[in-house]
C-alpha atoms as a PDB file:
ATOM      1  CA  UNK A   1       1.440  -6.846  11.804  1.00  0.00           C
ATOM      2  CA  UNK A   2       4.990  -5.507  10.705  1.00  0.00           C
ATOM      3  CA  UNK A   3       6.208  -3.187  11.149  1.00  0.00           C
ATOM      4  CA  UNK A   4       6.207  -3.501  14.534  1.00  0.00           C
ATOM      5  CA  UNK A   5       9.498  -1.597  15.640  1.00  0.00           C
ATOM      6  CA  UNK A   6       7.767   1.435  17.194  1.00  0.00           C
ATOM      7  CA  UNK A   7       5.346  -0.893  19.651  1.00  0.00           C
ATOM      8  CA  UNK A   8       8.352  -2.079  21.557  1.00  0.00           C
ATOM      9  CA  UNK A   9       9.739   1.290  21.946  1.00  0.00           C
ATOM     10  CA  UNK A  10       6.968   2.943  23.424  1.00  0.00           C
ATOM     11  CA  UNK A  11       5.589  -0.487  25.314  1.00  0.00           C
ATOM     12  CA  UNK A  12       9.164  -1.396  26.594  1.00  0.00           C
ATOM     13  CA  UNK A  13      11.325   2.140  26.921  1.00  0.00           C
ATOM     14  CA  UNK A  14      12.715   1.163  29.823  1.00  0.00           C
ATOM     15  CA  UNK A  15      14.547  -1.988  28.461  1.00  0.00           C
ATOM     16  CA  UNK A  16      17.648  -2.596  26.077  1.00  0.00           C
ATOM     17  CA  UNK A  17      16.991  -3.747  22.943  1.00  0.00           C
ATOM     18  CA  UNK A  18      18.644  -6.802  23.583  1.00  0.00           C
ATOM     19  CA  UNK A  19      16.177  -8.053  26.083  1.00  0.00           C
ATOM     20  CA  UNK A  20      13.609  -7.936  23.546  1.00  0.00           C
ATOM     21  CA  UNK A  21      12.676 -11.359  21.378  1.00  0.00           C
ATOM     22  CA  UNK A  22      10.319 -10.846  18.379  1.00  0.00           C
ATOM     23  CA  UNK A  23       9.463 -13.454  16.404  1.00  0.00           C
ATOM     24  CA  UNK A  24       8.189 -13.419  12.638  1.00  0.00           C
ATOM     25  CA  UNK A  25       7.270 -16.529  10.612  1.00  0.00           C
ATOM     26  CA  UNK A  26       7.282 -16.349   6.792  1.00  0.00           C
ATOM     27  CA  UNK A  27       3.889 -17.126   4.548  1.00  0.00           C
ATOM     28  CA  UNK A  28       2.781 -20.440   4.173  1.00  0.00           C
ATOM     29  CA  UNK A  29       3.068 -20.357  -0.079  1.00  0.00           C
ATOM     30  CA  UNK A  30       6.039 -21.421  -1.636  1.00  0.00           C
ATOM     31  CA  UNK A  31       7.653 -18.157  -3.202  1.00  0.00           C
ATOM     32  CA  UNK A  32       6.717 -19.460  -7.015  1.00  0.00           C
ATOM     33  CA  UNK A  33       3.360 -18.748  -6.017  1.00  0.00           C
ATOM     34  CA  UNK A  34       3.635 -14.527  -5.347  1.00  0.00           C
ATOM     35  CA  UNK A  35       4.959 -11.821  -7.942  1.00  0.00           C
ATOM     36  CA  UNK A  36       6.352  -8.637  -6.253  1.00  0.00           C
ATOM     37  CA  UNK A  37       6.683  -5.826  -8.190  1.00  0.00           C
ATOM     38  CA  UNK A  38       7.339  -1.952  -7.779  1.00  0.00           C
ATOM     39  CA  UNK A  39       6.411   0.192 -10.732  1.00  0.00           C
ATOM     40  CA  UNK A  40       8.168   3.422 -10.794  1.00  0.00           C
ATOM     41  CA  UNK A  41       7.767   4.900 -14.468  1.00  0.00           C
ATOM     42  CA  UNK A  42       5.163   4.271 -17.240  1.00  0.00           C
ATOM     43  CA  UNK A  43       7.971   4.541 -19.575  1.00  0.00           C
ATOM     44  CA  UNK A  44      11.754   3.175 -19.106  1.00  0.00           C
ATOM     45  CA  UNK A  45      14.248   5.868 -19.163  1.00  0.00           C
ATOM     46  CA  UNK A  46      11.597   8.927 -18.673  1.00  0.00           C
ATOM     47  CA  UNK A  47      12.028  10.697 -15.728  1.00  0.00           C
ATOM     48  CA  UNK A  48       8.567  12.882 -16.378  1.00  0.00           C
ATOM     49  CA  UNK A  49       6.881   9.230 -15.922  1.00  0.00           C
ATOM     50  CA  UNK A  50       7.387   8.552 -12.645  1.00  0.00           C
ATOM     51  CA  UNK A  51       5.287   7.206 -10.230  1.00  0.00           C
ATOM     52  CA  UNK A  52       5.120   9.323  -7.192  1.00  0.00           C
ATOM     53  CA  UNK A  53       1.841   9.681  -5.338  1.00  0.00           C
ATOM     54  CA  UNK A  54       2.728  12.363  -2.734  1.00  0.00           C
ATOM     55  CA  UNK A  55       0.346  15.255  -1.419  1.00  0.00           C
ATOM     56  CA  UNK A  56       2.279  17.743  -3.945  1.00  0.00           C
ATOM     57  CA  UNK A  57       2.028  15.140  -7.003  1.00  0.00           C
ATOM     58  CA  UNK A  58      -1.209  13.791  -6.609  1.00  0.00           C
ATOM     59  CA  UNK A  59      -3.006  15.868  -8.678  1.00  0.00           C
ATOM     60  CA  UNK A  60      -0.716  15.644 -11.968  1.00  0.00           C
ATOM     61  CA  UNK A  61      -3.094  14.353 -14.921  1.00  0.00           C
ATOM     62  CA  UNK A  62      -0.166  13.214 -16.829  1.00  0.00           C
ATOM     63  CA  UNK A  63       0.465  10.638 -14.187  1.00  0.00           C
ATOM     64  CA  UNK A  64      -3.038   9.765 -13.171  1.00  0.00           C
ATOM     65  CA  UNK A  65      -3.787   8.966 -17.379  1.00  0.00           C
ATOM     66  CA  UNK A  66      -0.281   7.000 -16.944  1.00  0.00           C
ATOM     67  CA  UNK A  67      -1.585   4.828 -14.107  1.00  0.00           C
ATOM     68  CA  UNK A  68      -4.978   4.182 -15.960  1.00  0.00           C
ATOM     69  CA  UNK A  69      -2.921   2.979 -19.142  1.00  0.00           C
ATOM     70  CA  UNK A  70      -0.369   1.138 -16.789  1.00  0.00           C
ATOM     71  CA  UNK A  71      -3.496  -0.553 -14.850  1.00  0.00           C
ATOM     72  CA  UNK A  72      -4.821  -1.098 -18.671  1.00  0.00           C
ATOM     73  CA  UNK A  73      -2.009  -2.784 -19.900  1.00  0.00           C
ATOM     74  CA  UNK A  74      -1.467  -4.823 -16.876  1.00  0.00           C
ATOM     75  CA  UNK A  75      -5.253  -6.295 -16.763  1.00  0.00           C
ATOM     76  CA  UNK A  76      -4.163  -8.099 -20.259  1.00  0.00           C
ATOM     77  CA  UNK A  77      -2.462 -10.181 -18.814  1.00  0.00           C
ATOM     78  CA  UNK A  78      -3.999 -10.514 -15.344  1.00  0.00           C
ATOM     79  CA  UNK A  79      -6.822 -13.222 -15.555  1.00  0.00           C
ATOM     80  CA  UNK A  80      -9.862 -12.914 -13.265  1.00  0.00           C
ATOM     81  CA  UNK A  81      -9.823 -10.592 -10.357  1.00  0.00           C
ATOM     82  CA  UNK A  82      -7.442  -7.251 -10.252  1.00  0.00           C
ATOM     83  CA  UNK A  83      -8.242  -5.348  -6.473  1.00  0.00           C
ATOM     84  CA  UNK A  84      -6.888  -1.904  -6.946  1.00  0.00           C
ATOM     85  CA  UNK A  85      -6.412   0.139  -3.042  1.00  0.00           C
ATOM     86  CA  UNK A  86      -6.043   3.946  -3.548  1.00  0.00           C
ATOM     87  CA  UNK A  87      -4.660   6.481  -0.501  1.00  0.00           C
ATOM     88  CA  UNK A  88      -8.406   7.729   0.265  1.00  0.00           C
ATOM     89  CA  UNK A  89     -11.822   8.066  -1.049  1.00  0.00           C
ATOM     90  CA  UNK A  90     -11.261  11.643  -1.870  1.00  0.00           C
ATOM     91  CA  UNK A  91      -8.099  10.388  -4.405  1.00  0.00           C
ATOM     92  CA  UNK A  92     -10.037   7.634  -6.117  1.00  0.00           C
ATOM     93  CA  UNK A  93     -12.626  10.170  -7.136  1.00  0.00           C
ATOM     94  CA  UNK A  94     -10.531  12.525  -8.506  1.00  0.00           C
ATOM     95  CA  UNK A  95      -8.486   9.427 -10.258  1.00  0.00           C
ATOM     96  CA  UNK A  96     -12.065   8.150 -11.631  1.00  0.00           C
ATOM     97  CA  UNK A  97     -13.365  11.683 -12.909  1.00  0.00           C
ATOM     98  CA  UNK A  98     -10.056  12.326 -14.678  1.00  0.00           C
ATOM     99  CA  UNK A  99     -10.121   8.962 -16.210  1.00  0.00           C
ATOM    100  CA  UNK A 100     -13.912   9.358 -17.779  1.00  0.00           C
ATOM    101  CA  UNK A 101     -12.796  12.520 -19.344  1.00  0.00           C
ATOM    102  CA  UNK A 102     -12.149  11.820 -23.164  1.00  0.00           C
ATOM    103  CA  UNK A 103      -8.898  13.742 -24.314  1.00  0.00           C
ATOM    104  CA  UNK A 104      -9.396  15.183 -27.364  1.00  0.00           C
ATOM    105  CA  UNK A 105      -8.561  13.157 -30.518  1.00  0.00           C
ATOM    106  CA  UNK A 106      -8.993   9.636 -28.863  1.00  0.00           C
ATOM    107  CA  UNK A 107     -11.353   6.970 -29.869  1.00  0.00           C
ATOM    108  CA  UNK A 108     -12.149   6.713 -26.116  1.00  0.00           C
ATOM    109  CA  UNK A 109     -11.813   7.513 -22.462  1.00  0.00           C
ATOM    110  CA  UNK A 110      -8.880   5.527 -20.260  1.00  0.00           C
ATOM    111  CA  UNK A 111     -12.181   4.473 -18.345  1.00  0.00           C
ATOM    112  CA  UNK A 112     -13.948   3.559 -21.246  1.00  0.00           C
ATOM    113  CA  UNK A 113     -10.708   1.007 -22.280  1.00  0.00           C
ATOM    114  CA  UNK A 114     -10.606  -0.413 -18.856  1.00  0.00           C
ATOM    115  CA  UNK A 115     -14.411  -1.696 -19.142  1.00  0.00           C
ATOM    116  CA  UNK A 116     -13.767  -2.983 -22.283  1.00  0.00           C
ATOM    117  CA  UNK A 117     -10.988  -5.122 -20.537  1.00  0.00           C
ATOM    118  CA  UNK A 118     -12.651  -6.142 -17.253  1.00  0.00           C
ATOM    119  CA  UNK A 119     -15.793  -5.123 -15.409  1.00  0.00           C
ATOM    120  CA  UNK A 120     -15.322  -1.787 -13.390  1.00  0.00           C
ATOM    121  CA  UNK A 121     -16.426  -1.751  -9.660  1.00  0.00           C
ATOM    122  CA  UNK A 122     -15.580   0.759  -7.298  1.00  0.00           C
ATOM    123  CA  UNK A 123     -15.613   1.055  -3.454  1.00  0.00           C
ATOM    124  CA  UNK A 124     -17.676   4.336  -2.146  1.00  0.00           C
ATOM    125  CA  UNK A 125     -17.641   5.460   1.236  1.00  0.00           C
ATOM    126  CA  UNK A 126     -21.344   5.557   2.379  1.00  0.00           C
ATOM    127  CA  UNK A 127     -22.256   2.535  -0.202  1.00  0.00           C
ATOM    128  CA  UNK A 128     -22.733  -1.300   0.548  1.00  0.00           C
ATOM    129  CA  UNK A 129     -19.854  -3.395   0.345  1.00  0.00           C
ATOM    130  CA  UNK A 130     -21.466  -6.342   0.486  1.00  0.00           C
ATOM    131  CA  UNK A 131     -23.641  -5.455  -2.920  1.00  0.00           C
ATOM    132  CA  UNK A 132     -19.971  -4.581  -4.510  1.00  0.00           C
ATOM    133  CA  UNK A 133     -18.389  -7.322  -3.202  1.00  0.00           C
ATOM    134  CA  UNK A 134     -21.137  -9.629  -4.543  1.00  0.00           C
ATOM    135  CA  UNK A 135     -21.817  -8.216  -8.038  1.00  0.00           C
ATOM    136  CA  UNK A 136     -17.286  -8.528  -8.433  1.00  0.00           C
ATOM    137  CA  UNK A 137     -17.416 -12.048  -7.395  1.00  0.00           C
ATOM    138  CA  UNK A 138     -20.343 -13.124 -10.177  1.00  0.00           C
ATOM    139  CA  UNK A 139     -18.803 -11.204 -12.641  1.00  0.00           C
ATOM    140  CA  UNK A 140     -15.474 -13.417 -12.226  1.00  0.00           C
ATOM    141  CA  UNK A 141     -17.335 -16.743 -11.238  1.00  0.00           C
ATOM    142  CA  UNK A 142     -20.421 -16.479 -12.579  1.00  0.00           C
ATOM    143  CA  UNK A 143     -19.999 -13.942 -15.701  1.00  0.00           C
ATOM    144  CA  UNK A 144     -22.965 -13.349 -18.196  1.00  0.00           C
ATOM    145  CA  UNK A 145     -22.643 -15.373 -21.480  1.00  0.00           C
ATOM    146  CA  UNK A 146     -23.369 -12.227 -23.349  1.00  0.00           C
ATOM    147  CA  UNK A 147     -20.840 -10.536 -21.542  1.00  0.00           C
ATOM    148  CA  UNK A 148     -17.104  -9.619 -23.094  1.00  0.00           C
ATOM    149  CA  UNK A 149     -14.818  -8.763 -20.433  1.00  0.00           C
ATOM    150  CA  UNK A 150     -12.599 -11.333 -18.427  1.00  0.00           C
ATOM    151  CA  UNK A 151     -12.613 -10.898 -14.803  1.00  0.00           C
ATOM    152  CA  UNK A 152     -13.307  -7.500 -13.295  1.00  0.00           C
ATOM    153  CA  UNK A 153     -11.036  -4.587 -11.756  1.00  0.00           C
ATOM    154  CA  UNK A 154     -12.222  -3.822  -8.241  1.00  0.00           C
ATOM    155  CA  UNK A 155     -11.088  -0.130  -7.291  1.00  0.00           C
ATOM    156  CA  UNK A 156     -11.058   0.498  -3.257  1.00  0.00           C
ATOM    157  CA  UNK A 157      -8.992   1.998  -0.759  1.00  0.00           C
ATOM    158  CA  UNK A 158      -6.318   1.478   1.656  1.00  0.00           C
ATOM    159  CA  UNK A 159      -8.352   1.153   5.476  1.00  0.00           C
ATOM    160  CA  UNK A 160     -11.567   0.917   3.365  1.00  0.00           C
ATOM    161  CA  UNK A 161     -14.439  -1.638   4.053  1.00  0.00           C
ATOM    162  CA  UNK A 162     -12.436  -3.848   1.303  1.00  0.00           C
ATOM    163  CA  UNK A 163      -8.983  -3.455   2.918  1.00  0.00           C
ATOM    164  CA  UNK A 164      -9.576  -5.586   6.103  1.00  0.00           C
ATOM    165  CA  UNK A 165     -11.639  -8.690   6.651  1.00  0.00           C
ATOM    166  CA  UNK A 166     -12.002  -9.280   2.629  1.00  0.00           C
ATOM    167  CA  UNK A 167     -11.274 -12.456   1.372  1.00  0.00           C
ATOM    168  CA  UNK A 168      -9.861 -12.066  -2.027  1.00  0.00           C
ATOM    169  CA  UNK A 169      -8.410 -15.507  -2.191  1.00  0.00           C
ATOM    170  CA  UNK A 170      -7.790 -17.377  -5.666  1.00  0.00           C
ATOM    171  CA  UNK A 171      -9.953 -16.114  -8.764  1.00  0.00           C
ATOM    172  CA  UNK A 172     -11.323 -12.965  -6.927  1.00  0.00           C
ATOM    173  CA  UNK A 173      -7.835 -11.559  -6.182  1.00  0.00           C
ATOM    174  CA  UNK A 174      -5.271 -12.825  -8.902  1.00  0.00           C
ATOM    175  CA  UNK A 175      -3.492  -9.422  -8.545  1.00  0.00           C
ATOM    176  CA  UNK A 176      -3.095  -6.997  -5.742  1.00  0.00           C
ATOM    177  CA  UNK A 177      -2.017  -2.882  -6.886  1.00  0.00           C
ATOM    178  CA  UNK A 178      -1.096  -0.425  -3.896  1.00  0.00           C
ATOM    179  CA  UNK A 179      -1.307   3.046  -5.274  1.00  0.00           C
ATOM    180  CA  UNK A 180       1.228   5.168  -3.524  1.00  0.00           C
ATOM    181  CA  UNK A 181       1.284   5.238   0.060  1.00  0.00           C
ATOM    182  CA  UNK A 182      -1.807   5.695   2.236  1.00  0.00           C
ATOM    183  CA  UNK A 183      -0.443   8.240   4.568  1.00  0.00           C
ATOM    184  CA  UNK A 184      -2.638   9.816   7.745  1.00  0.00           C
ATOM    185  CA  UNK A 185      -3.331  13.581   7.391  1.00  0.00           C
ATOM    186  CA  UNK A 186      -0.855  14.589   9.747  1.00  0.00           C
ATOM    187  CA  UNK A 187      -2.990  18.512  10.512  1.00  0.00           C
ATOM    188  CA  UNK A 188      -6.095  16.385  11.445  1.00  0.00           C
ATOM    189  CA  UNK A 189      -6.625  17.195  15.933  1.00  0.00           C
ATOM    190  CA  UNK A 190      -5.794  13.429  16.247  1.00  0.00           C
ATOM    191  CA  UNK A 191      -2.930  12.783  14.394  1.00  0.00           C
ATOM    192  CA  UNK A 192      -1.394  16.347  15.931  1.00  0.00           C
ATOM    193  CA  UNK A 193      -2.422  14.722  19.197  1.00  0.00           C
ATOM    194  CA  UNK A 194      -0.174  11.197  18.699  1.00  0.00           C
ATOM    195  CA  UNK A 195       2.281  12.900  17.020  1.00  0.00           C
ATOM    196  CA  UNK A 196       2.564  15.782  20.325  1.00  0.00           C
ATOM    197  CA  UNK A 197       2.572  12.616  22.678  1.00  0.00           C
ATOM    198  CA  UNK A 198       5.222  10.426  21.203  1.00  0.00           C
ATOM    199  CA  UNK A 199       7.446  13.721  20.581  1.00  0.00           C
ATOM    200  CA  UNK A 200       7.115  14.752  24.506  1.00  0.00           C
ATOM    201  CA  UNK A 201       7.416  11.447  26.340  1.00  0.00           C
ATOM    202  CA  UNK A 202      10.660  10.371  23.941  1.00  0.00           C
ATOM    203  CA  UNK A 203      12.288  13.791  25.741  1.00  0.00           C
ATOM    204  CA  UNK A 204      11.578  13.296  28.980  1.00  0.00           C
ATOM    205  CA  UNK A 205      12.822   9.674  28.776  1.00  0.00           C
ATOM    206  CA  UNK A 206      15.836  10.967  26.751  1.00  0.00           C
ATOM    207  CA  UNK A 207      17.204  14.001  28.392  1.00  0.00           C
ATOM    208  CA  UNK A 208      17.688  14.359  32.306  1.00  0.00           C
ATOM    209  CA  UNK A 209      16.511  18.372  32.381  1.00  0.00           C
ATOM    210  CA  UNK A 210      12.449  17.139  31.126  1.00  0.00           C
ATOM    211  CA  UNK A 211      10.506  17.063  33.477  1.00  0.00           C
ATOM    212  CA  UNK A 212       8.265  13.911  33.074  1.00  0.00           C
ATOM    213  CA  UNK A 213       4.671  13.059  35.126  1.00  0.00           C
ATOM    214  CA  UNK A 214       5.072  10.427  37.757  1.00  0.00           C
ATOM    215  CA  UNK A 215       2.270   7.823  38.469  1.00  0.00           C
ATOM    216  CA  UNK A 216       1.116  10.273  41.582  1.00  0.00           C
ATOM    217  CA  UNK A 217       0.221  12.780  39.039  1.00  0.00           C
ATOM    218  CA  UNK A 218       3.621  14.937  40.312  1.00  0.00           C
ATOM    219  CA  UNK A 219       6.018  15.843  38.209  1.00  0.00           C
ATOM    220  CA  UNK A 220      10.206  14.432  38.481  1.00  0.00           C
ATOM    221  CA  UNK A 221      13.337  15.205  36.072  1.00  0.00           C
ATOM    222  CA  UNK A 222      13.820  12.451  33.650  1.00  0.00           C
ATOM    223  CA  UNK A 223      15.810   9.671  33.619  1.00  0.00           C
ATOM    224  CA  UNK A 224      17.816  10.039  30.224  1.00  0.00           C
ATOM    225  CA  UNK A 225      21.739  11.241  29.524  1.00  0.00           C
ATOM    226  CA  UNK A 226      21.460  13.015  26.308  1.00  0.00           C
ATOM    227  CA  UNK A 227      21.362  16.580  26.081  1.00  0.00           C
ATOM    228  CA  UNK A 228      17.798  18.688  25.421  1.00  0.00           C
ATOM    229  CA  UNK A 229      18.557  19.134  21.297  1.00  0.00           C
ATOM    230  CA  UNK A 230      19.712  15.532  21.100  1.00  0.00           C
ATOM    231  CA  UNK A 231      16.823  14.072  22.397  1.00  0.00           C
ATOM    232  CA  UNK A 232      14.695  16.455  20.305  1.00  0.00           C
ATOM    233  CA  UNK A 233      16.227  14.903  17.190  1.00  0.00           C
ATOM    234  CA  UNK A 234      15.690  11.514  18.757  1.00  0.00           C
ATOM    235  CA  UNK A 235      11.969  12.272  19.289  1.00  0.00           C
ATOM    236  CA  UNK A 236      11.453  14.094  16.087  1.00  0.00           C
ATOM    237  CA  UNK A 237      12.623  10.333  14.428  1.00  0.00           C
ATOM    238  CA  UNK A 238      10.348   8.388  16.838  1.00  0.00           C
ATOM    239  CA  UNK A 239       7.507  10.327  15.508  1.00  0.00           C
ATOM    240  CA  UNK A 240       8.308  10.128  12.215  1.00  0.00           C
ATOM    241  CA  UNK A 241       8.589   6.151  12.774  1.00  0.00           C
ATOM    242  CA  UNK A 242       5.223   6.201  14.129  1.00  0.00           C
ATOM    243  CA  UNK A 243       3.799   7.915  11.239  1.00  0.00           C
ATOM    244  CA  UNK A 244       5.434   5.777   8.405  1.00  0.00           C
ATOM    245  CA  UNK A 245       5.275   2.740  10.294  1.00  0.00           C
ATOM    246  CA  UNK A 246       1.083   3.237  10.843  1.00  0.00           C
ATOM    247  CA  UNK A 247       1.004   4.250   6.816  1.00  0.00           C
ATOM    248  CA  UNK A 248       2.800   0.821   6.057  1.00  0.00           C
ATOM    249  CA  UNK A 249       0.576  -1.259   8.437  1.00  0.00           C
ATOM    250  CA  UNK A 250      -2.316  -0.265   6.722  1.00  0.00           C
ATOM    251  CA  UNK A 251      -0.482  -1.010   3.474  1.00  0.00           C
ATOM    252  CA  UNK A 252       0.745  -4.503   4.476  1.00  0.00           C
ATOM    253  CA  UNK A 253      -2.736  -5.316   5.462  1.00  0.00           C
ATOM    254  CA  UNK A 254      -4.651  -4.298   2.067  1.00  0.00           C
ATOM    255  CA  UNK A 255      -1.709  -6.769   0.697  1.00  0.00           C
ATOM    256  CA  UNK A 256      -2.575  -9.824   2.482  1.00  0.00           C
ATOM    257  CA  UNK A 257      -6.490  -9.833   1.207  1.00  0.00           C
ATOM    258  CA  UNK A 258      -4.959 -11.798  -2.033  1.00  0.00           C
ATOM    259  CA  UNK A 259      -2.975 -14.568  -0.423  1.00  0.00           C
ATOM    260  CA  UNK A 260      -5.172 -16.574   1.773  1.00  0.00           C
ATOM    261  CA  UNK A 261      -4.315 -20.059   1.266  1.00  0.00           C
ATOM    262  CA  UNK A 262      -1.193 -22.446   0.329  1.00  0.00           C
ATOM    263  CA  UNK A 263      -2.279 -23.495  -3.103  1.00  0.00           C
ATOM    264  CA  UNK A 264      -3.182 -19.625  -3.429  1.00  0.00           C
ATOM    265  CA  UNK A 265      -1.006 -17.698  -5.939  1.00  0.00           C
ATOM    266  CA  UNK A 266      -1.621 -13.907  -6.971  1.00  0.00           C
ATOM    267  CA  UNK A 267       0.719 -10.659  -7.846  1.00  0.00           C
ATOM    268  CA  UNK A 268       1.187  -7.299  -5.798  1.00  0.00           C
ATOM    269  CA  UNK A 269       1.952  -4.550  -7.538  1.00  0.00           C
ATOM    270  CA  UNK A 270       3.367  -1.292  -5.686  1.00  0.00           C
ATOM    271  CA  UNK A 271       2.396   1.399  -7.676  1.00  0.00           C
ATOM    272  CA  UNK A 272       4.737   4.374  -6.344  1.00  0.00           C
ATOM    273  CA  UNK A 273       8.976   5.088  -6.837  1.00  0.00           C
ATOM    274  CA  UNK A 274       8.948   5.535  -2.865  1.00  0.00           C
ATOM    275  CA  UNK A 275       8.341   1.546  -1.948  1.00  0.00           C
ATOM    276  CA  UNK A 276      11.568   0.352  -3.916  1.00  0.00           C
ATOM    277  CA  UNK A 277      13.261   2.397  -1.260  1.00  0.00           C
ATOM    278  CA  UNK A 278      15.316   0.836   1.098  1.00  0.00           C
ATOM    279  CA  UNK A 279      13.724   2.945   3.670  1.00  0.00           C
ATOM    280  CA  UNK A 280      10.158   2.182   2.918  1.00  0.00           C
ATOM    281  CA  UNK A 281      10.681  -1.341   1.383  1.00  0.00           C
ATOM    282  CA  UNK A 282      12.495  -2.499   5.007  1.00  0.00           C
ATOM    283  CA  UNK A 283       8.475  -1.896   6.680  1.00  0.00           C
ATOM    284  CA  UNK A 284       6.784  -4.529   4.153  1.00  0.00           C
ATOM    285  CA  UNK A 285       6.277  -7.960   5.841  1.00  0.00           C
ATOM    286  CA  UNK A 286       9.545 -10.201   4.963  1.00  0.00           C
ATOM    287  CA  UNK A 287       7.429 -12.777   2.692  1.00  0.00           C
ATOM    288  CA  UNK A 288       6.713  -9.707   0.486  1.00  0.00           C
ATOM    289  CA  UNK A 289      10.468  -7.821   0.286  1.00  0.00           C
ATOM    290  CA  UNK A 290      12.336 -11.328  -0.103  1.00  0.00           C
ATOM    291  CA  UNK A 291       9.960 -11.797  -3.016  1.00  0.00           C
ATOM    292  CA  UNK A 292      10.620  -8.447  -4.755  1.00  0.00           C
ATOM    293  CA  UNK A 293      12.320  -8.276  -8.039  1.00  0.00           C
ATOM    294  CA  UNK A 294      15.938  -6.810  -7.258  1.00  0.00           C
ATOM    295  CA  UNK A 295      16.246  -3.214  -8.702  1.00  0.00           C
ATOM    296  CA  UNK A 296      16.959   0.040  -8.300  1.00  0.00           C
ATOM    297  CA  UNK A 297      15.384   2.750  -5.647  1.00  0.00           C
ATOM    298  CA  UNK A 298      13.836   4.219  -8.499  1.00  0.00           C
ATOM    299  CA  UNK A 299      11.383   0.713  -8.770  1.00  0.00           C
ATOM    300  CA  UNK A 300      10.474  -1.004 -12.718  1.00  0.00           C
ATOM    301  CA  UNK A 301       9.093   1.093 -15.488  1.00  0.00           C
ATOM    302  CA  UNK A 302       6.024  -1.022 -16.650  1.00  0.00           C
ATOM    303  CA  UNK A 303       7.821  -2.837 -19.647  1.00  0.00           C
ATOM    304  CA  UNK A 304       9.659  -5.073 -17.515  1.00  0.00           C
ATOM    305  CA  UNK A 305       6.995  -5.320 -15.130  1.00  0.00           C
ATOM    306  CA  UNK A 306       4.413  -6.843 -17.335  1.00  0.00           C
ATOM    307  CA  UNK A 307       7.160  -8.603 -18.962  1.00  0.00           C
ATOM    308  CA  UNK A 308       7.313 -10.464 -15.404  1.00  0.00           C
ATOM    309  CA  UNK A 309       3.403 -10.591 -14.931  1.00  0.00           C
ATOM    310  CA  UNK A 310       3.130 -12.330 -18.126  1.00  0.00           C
ATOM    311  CA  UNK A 311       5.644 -14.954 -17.290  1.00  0.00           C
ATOM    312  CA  UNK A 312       4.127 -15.547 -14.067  1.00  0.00           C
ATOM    313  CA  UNK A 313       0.956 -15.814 -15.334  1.00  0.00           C
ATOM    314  CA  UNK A 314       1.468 -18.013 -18.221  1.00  0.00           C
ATOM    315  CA  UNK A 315       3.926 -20.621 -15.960  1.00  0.00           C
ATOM    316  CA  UNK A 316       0.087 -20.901 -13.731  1.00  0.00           C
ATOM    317  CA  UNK A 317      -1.924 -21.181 -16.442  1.00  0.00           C
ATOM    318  CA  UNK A 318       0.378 -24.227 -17.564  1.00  0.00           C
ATOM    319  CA  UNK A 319       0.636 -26.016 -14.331  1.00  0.00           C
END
């Protein structure tokens, strides 16, 4: 599962990167049948629309009511099944009590509009996911004749019951959306823990004055050249590898619940600025970056993105 950069560093330190072979292989559908897009802004040429789910912008309700309207608009033109992944449990109920609040002066709430569009179902954390996952695939294969919705919006979450072992192939998952990026609380004992690990063995590989444990349990100087602040820098980067590369496996694998067979079409949507980065967008699995729509670092407002969606979806409808 890429990225996989940061395995063969801390498996295989002691060889050069040159003795290491890795192989990928691409995805088995031909590249007519996946739409990559990155939606950055709600609105072209408004910087106060951006799309940035990070820890200090989380919480902005202008941007949460932008991404229910965005989702709105998008489920138009997205027939049958739309799975949406969130960062955490905690975010997706903060997103869903913001959206059932009516502003004042509207004919109804954003949540209100999107079960007008498509039936609403929503991942919790202690509930059954086999009951949700049920009740969203009769509502898109076996609907009720009374009903008036097409398809039905799943919302879950990135490393949730949903995100792994969930086959959303064909009608149940016609379009994929990654809201921001999933990162792992970086203060919790265990993520202090990996990151304290990767941090101390990186110097004492890098920098002869570390000290480094032997396999008797003694201790010996390591084996490195660089000096103690260089290979403080170089560990402070491994970590911070470690941490974005586990955030973007977790993404990569919420992804691939859509695409599941070679007839199999569908569209991923990656809700946040960040993924258009070079940085970021160089950890998605080359099937999905070779497919993206060619743009800036800033990613698509949603204009041109459901300009694309609609072509997409209108060229499968005819075929």
């Amino acid at each position: 599962m890429a990225p996989f950069d940061d395995y063969t560093t801390h498996l295989f330190p002691y060889l050069p990167a040159e003795k290491i072979t890795t192989l990928s292989c691409g995805h088995v559908i031909p590249k007519e049948n996946l739409s990559v897009w990155t939606l950055g802004r709600a609105r072209a040429g408004d910087a106060s629309s951006t799309f940035e789910f990070s820890f200090q912008r989380r919480g902005d309700k202008g941007m949460i009511n932008d991404l229910g309207v965005a989702i709105l608009n998008m489920c138009s033109v997205i027939p049958d099944g739309v799975v949406a992944f969130f960062p955490s449990y905690g975010y997706l109920d903060e997103v869903v009590k913001a959206w059932q609040e009516k502003p004042p002066n509207a004919a109804a709430s954003v949540w209100d509009r999107l079960g007008s569009r498509k039936e609403l179902f929503r991942e919790s954390k202690g509930g059954s996911s086999d009951e949700i996952l049920e009740a969203y695939t009769n509502a898109i294969l076996s609907p009720s004749p009374n009903t008036k919705t097409k398809g039905a919006l799943l919302l879950s979450v990135v490393g949730g019951k949903m995100s792994e072992g969930i086959n959303f192939s064909d009608r149940l998952g016609r379009c994929v959306l990654i809201i921001g990026l999933p990162y792992p609380n970086m203060n919790s004992p265990d993520w202090k823990a990996r990151i304290e690990y990767i941090e101390t063995t990186t110097i004492s590989r890098l920098c002869p004055s570390a000290e480094k444990e032997t396999p008797t349990g003694t201790t010996a100087p390591g084996s490195g050249t660089m000096s103690k602040d260089q290979a403080t820098v170089q560990a402070k980067n491994a970590s911070r590898a470690f941490y974005e590369n586990s955030c973007m496996r977790a993404v990569n694998q919420s992804i691939g619940r859509a695409i599941r067979h070679r007839g199999d079409y569908a569209a991923i949507i990656l809700v946040d600025r960040r993924y258009a980065t070079s940085r970021i967008r160089g950890k998605l699995p080359g099937w999905i970056a070779e497919t993206m729509a060619a743009g800036s670092e800033e990613g698509e407002a949603l204009g041109r993105v459901m300009g694309g969606l609609s072509t997409f979806f209108r060229g499968k409808s005819a075929s």
